[in-house]
N, C-alpha and C. Protein backbone atom coordinates (compact mmCIF):
# COMPACT_ATOMS: atom_id res chain seq x y z
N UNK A 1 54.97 33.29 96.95
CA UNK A 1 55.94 32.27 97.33
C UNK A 1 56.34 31.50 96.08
N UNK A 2 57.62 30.99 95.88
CA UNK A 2 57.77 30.29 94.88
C UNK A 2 58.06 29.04 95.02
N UNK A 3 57.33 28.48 94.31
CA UNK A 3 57.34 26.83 94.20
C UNK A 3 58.42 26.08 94.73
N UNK A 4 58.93 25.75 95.36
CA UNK A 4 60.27 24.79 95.52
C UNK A 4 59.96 23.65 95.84
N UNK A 5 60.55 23.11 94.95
CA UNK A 5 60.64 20.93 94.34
C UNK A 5 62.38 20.71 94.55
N UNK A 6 62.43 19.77 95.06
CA UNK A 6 63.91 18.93 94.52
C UNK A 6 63.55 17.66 94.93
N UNK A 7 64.08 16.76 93.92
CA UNK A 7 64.18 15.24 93.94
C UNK A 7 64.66 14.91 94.98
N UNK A 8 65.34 15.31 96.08
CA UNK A 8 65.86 15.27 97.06
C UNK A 8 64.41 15.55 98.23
N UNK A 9 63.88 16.23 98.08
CA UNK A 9 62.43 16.76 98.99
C UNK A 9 62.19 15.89 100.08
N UNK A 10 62.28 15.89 101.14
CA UNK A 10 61.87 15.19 102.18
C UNK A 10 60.50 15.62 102.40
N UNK A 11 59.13 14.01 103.21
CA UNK A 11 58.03 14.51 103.51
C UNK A 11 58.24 15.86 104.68
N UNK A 12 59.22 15.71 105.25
CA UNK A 12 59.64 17.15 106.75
C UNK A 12 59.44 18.23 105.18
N UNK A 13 59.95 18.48 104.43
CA UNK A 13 60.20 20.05 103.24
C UNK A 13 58.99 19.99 102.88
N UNK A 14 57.98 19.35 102.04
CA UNK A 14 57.02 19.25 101.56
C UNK A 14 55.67 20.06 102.83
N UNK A 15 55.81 19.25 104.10
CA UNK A 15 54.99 19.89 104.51
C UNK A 15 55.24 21.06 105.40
N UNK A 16 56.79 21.29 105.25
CA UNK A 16 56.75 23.09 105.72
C UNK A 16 56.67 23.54 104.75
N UNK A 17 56.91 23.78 103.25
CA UNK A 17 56.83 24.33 102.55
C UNK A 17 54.65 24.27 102.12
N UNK A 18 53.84 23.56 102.60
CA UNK A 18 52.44 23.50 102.06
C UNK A 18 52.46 24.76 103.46
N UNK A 19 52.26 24.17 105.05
CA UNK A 19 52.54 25.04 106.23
C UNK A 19 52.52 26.72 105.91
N UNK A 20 54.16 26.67 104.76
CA UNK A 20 54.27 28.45 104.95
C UNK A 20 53.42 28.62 103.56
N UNK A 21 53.39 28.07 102.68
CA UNK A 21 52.54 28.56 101.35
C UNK A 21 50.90 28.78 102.22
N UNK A 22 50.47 28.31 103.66
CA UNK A 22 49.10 27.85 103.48
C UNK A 22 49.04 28.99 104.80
N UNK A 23 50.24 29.57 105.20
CA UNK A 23 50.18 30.39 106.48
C UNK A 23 50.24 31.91 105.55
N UNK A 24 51.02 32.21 104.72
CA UNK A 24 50.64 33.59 103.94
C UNK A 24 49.53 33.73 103.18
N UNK A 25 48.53 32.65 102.45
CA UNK A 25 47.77 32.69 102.17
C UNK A 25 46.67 33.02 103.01
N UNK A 26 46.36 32.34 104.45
CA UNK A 26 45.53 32.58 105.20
C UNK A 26 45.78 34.15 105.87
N UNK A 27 47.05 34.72 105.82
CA UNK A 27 47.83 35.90 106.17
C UNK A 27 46.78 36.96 104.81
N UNK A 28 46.61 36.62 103.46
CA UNK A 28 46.03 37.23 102.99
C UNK A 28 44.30 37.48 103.16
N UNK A 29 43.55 36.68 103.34
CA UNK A 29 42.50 36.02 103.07
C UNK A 29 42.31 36.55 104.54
N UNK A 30 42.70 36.70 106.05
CA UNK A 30 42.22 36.34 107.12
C UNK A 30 41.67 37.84 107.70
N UNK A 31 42.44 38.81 106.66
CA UNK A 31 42.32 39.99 107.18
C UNK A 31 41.29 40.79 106.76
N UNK A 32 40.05 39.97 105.78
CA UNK A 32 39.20 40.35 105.10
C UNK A 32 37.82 39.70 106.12
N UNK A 33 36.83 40.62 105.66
CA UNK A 33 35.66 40.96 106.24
C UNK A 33 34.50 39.66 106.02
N UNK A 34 33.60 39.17 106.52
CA UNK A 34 33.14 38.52 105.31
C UNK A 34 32.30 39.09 103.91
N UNK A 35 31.96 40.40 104.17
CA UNK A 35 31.61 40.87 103.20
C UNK A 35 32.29 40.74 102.12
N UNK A 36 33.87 41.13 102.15
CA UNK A 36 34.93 40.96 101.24
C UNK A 36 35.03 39.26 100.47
N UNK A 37 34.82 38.74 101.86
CA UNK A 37 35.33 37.02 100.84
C UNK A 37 33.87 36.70 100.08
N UNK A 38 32.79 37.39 100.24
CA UNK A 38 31.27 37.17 99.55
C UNK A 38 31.08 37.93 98.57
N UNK A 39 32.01 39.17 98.36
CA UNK A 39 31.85 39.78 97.24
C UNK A 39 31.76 39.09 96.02
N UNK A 40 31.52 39.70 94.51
CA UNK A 40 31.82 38.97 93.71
C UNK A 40 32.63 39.79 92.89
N UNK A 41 33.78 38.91 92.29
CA UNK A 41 34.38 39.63 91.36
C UNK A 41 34.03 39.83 90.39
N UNK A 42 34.96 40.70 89.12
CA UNK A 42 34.22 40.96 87.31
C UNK A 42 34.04 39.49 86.97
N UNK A 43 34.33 38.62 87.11
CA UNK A 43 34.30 37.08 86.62
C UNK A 43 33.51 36.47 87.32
N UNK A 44 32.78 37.03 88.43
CA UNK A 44 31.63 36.35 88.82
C UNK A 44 32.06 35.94 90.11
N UNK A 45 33.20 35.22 90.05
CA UNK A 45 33.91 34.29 91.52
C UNK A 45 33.42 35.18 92.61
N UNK A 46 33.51 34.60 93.87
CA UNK A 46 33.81 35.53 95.15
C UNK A 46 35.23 34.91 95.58
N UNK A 47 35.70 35.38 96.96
CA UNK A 47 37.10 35.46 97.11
C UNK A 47 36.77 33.42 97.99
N UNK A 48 35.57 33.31 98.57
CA UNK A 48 34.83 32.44 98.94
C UNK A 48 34.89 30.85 97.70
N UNK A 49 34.67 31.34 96.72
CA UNK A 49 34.76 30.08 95.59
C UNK A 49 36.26 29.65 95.56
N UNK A 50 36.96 30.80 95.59
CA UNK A 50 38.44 30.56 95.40
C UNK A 50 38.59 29.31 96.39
N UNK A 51 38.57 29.53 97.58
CA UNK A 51 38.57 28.58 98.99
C UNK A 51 37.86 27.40 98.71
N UNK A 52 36.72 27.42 98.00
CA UNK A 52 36.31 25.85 97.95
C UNK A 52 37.40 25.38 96.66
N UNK A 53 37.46 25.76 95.74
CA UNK A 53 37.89 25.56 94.48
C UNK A 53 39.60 24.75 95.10
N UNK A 54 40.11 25.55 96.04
CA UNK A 54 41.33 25.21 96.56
C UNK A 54 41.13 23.90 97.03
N UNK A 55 39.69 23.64 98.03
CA UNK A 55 39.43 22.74 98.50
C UNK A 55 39.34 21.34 97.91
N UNK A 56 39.06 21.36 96.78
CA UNK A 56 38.31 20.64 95.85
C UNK A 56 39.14 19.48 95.24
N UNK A 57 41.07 20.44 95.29
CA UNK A 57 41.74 19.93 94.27
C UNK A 57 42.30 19.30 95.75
N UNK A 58 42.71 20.09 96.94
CA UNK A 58 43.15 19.67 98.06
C UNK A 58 42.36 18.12 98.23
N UNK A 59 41.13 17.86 98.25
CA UNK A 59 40.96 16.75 98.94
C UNK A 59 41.03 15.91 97.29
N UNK A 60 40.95 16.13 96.10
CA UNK A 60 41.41 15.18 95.08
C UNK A 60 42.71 14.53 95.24
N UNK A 61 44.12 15.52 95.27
CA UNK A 61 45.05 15.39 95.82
C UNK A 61 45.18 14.18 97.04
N UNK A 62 44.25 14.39 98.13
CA UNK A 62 44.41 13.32 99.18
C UNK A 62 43.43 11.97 99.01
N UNK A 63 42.47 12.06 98.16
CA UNK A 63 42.47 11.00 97.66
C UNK A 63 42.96 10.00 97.01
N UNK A 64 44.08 10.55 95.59
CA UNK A 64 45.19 10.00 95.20
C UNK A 64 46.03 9.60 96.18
N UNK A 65 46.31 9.92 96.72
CA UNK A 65 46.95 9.91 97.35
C UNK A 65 47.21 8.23 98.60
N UNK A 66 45.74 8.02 98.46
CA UNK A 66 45.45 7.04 99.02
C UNK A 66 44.69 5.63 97.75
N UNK A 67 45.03 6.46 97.16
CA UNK A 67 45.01 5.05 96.00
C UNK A 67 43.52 5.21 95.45
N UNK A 68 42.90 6.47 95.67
CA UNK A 68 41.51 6.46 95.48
C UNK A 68 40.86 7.00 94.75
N UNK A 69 39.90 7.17 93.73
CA UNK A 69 39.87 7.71 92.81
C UNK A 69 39.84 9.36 92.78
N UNK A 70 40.66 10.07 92.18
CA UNK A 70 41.32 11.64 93.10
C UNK A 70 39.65 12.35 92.17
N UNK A 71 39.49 12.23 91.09
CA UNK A 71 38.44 13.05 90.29
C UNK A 71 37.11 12.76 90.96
N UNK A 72 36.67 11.83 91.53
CA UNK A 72 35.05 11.51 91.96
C UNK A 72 35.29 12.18 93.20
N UNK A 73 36.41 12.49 94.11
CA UNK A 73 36.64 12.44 95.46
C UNK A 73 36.12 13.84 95.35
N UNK A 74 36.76 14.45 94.25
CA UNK A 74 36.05 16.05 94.03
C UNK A 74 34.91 16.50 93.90
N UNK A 75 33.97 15.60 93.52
CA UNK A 75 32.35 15.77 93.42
C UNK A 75 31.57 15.51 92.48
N UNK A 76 30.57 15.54 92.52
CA UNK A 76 30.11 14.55 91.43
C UNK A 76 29.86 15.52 90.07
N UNK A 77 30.22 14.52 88.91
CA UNK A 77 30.75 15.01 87.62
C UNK A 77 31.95 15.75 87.29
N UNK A 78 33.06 15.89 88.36
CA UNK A 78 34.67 16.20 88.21
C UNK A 78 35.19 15.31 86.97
N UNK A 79 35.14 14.22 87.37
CA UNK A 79 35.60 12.75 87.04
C UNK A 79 35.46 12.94 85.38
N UNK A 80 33.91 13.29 84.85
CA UNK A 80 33.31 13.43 83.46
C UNK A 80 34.09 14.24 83.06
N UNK A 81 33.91 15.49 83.72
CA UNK A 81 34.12 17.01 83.06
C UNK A 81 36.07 16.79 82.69
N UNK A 82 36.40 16.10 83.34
CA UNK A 82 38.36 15.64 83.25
C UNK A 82 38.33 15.20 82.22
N UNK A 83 37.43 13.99 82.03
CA UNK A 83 37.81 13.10 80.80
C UNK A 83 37.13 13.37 79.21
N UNK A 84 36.43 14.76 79.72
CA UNK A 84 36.07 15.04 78.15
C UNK A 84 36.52 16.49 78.07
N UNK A 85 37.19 16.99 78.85
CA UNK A 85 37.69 18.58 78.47
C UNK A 85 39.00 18.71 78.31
N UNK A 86 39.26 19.58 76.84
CA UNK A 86 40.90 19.75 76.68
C UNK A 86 41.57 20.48 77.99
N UNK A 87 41.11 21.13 78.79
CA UNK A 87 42.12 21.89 79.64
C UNK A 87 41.00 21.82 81.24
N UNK A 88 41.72 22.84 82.02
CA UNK A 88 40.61 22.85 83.27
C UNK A 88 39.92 23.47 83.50
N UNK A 89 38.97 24.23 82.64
CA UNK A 89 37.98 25.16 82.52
C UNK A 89 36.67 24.43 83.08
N UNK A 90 36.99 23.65 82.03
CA UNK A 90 35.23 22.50 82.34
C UNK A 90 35.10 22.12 83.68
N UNK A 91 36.32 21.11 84.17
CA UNK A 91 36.16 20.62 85.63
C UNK A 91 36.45 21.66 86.80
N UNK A 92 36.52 22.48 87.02
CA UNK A 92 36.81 23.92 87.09
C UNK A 92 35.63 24.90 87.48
N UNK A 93 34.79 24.67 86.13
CA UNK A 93 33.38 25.30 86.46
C UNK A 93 32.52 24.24 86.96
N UNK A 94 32.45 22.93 87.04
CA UNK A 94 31.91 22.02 88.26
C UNK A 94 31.65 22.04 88.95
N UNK A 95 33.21 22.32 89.59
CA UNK A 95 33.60 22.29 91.05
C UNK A 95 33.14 23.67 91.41
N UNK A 96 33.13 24.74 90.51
CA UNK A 96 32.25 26.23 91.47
C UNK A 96 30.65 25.93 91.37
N UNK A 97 30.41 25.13 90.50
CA UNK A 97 28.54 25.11 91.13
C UNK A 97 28.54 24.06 91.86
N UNK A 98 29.45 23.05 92.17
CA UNK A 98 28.81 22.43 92.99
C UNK A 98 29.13 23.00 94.68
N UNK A 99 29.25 24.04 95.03
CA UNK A 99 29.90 24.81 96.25
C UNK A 99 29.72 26.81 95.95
N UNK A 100 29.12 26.58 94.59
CA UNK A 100 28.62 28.19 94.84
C UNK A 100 27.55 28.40 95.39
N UNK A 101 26.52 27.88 95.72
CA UNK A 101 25.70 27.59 96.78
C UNK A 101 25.84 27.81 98.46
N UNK A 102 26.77 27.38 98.95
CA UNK A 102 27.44 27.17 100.23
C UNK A 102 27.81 28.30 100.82
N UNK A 103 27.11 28.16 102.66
CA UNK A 103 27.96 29.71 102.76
C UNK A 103 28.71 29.86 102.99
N UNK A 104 29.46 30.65 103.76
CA UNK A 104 31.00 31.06 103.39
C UNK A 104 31.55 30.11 104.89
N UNK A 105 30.49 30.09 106.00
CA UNK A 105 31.15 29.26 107.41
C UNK A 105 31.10 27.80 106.66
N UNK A 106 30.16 26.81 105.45
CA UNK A 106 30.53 26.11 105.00
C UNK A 106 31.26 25.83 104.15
N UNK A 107 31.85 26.50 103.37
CA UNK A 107 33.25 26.40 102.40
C UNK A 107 34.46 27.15 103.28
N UNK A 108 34.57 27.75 104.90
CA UNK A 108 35.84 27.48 105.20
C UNK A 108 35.52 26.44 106.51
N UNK A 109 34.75 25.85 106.52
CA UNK A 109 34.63 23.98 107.15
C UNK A 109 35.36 23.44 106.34
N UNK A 110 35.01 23.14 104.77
CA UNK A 110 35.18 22.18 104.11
C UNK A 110 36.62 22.37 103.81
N UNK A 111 37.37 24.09 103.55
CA UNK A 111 38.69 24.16 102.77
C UNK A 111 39.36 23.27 104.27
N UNK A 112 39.10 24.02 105.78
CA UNK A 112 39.77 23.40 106.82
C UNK A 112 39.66 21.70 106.70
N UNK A 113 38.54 21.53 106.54
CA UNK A 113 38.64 19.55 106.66
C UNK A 113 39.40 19.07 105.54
N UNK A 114 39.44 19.31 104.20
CA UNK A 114 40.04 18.63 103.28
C UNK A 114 41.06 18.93 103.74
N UNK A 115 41.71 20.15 103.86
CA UNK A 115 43.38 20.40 104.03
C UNK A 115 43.49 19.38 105.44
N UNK A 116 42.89 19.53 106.33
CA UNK A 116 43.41 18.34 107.46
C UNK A 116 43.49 16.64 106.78
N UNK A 117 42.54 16.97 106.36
CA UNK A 117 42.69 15.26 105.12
C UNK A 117 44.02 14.88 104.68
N UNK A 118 44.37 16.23 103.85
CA UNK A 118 45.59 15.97 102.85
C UNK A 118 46.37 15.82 103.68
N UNK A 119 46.94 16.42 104.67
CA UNK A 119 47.84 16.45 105.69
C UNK A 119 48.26 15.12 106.04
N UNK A 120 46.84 14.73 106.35
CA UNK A 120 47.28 13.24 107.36
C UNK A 120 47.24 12.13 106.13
N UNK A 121 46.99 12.20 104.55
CA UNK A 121 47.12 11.09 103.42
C UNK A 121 49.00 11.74 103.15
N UNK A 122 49.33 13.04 103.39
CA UNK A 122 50.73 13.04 103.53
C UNK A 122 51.78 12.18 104.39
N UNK A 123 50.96 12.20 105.66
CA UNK A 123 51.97 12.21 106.58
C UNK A 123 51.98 10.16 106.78
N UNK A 124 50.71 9.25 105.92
CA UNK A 124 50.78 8.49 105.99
C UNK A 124 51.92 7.85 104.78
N UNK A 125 52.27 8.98 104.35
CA UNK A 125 53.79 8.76 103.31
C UNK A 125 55.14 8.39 103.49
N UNK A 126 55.80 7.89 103.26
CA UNK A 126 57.57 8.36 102.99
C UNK A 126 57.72 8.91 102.42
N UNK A 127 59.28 9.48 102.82
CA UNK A 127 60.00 10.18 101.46
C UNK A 127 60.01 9.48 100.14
N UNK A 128 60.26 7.91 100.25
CA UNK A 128 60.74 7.29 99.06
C UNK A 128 59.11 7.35 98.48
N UNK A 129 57.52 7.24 98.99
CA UNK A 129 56.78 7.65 98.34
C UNK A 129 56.21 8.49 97.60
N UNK A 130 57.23 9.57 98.09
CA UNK A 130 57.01 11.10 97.27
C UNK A 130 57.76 11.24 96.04
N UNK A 131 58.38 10.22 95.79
CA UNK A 131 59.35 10.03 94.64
C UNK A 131 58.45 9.16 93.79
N UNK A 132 57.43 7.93 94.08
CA UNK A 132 56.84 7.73 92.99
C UNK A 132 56.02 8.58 92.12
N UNK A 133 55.54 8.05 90.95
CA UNK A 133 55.29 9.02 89.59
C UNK A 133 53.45 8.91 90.15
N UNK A 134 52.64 9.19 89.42
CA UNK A 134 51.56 9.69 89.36
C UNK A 134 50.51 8.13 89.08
N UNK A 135 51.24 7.38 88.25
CA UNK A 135 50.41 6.21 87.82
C UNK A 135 50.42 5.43 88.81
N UNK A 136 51.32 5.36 89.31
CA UNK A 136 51.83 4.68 91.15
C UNK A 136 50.46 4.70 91.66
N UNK A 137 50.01 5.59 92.01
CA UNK A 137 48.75 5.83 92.66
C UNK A 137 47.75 6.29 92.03
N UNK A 138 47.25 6.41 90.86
CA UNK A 138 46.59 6.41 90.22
C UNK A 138 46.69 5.43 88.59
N UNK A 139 46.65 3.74 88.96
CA UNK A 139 47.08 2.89 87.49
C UNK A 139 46.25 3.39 86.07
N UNK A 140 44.88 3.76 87.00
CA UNK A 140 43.88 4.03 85.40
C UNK A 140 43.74 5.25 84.95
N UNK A 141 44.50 6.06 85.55
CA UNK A 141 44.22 7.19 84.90
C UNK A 141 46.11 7.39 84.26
N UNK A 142 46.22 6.70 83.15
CA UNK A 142 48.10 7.13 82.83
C UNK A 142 47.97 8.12 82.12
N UNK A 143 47.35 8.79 81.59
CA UNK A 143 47.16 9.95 80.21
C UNK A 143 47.60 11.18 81.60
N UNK A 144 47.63 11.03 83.07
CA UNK A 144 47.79 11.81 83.66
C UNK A 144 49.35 12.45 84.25
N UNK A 145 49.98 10.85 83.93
CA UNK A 145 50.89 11.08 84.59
C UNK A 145 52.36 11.59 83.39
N UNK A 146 53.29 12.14 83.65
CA UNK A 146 54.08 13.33 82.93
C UNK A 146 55.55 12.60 83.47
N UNK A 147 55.18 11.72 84.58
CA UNK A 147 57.16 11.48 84.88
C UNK A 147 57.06 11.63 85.95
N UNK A 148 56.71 13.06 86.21
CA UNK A 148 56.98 13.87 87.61
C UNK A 148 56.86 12.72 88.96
N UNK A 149 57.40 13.24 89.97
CA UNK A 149 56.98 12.53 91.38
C UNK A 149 55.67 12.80 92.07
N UNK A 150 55.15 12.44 92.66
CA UNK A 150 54.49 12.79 93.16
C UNK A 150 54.37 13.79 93.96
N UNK A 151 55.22 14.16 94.60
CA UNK A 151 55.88 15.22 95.09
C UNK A 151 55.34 16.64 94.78
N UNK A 152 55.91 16.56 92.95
CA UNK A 152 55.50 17.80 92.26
C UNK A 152 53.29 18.48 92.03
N UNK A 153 53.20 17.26 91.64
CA UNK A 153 51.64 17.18 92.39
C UNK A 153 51.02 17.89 93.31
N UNK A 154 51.57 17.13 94.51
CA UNK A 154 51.10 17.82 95.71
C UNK A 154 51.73 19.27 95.87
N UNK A 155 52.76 19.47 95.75
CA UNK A 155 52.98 20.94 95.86
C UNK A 155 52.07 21.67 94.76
N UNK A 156 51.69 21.59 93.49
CA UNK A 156 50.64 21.81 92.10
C UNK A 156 49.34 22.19 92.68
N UNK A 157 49.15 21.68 93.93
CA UNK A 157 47.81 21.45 94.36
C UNK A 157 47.43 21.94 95.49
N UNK A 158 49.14 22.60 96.04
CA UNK A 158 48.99 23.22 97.58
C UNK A 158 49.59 24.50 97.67
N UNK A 159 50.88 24.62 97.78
CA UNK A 159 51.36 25.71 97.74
C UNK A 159 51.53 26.70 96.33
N UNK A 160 51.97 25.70 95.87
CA UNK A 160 51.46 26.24 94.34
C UNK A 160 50.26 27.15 93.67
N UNK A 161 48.88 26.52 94.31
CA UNK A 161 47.73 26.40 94.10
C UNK A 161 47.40 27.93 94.85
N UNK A 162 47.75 27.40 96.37
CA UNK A 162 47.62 28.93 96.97
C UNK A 162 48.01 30.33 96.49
N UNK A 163 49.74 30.21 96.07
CA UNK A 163 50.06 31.41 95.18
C UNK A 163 49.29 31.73 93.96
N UNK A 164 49.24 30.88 93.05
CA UNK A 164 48.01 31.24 91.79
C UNK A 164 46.88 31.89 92.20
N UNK A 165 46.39 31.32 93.34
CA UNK A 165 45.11 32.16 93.73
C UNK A 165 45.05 33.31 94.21
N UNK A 166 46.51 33.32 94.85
CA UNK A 166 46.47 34.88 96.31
C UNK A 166 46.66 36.01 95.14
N UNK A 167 47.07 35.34 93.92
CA UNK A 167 47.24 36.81 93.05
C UNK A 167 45.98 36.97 92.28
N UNK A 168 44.80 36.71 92.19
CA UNK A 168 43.58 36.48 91.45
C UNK A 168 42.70 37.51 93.08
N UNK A 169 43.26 36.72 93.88
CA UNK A 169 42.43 37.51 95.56
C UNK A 169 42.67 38.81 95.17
N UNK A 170 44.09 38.94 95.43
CA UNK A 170 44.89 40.45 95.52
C UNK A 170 43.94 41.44 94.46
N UNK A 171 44.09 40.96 93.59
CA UNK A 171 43.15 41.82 92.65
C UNK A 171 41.79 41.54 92.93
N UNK A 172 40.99 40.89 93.06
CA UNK A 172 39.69 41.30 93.39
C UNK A 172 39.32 42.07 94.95
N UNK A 173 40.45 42.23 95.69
CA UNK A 173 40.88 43.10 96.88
C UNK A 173 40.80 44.72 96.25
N UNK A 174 41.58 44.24 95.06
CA UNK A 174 41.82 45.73 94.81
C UNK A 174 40.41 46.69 94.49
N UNK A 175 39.86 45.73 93.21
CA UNK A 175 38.15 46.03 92.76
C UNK A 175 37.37 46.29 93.87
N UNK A 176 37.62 46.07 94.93
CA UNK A 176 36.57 46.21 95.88
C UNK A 176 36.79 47.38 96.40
N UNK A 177 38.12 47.97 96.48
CA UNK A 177 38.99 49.35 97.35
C UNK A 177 37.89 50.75 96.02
């Protein structure tokens, strides 16, 4: 699926567009075994980490969202691993040990509850809120914010997020064939 943003974006576009990004994804993911989502790929992941990992940024996302700190909301030492790593590797590999542990009926609890989270820190939005920038709702963290709306964010973190992953799935689908 491809990303679609316009400054124009109504909260109604935003959340059909998370809806169909989050209905082909589960379209990919649903038709697999659990053996398949427990496998592990050449990189170690299972198709299972992917889902928390989604989760992770999903309920950061709805924490910002609510004015709250989005990096701790992710788990403990997100917050660190952000503010001392050049890119998202560090906070990244965090967030898979703190949920590579978990079995697979508890990391798709958790991807289902956060995404119901984000949903309803969406729907407690306006449109004209999806137009503020990033510092709006997050004042102390400004090194974060780029301009963008908020808007662009949440799609970064949802539908977005889903496509990046379904092509990382797809291929460890394939390794397994």
């Amino acid at each position: 699926m491809a990303v679609k943003y316009s400054l124009t974006q109504t909260k109604a576009e935003i959340l059909e567009n998370i809806a169909q990004g989050l209905a082909e994804f589960e379209a990919l993911i649903g038709k697999l075994s659990d053996a398949q989502l427990t496998a592990r790929g050449k990189d170690g992941w299972r198709i299972q980490d992917h889902l928390a990992h989604i989760a992770a940024w999903e309920q950061g996302i709805a924490a910002l969202l609510r004015k709250q700190s989005r990096y701790r909301a992710m788990g403990a030492g997100v917050a660190e691993a952000i503010r001392t790593a050049k890119d998202f590797d560090a906070p990244n590999d965090v967030i898979y040990k703190l949920h590579k542990d978990k079995s697979l009926r508890a990391v798709k609890d958790y991807f289902a509850r956060t995404h119901q989270d984000l949903l309803a820190a969406i729907n407690a939005l306006t449109d004209a809120d999806l137009l503020k920038t990033y510092s709006h709702y997050q004042p102390d963290e400004p090194r974060d914010d780029n301009g963008d709306p908020i808007l662009r964010w949440i799609g970064g973190n949802t539908f977005g997020h889903y496509a990046e992953h379904s092509e990382w799935i797809r291929a460890m689908i394939a390794e397994q064939k």
